[in-house]
Protein backbone atom coordinates (compact mmCIF):
# COMPACT_ATOMS: atom_id res chain seq x y z
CA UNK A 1 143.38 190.53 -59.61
CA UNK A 2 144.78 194.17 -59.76
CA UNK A 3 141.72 195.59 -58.38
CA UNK A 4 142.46 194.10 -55.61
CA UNK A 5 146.12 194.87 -55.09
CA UNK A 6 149.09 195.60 -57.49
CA UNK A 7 150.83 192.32 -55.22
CA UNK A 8 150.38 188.82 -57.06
CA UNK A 9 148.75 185.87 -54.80
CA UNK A 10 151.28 182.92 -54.72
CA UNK A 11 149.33 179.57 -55.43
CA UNK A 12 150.85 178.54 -52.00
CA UNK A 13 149.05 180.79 -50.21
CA UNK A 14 145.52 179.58 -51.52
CA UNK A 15 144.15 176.87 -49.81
CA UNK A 16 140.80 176.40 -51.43
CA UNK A 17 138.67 178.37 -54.27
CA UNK A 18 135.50 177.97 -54.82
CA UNK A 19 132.91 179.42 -57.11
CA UNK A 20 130.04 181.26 -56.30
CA UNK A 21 127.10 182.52 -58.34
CA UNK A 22 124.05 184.62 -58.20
CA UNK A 23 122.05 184.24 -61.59
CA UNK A 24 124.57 185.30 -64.14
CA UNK A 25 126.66 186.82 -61.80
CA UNK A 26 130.19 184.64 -60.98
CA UNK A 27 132.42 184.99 -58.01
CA UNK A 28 135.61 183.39 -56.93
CA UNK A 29 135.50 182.47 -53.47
CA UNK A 30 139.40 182.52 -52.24
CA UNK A 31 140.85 180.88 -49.23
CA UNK A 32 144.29 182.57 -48.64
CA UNK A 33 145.88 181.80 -45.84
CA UNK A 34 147.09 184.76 -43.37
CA UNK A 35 149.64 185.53 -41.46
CA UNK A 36 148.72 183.76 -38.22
CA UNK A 37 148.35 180.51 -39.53
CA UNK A 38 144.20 180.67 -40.08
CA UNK A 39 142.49 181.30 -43.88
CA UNK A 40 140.74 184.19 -44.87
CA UNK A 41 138.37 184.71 -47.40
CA UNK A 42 138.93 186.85 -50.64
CA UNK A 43 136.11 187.67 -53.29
CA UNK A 44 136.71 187.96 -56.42
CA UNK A 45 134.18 189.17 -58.99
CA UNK A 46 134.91 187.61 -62.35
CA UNK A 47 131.89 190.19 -64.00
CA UNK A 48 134.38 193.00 -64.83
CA UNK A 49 137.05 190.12 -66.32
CA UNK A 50 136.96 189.81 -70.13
CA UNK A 51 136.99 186.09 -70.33
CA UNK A 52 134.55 183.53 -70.14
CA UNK A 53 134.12 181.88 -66.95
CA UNK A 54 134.56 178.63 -67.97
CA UNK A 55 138.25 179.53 -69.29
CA UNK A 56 139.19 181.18 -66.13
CA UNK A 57 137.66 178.27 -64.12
CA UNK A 58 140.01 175.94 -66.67
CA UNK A 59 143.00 177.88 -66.28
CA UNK A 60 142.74 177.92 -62.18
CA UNK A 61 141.94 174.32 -61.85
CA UNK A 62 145.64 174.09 -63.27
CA UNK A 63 146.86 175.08 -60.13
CA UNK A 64 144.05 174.47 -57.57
CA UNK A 65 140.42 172.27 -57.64
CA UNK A 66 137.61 174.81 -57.80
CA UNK A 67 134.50 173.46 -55.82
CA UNK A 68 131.21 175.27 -56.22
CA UNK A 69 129.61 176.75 -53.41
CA UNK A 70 126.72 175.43 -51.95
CA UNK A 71 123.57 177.51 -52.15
């Protein structure tokens, strides 16, 4: 996401994604992991993205399972 950062994530450096929504609002939920060997967590807010969730969630589950998050 270059809002984020102009750097690309490598897929080997997510551990886990998961989706998370509030009404009609979709987030991506990332689990990167960091430099001392733990995960942290990296929102991404698919609202500004022109694409339809369900593609992006399509495309990602390519690389990685996307769970949902749990409410």
């Amino acid at each position: 996401d270059a809002r984020r950062s102009r750097q690309a994530m490598l897929w080997d450096d997510i551990r886990e994604v998961k989706l998370g929504r509030a009404e009609n609002e979709f987030r991506l939920i990332l689990s990167v992991w960091g430099r001392s060997g733990k995960a942290n967590e990296v929102e991404v807010d698919l609202s500004g993205l022109d694409a339809d969730v369900n593609v992006i969630l399509e495309a990602i589950s390519t690389y990685r399972p996307v769970t949902v998050e749990a409410a």
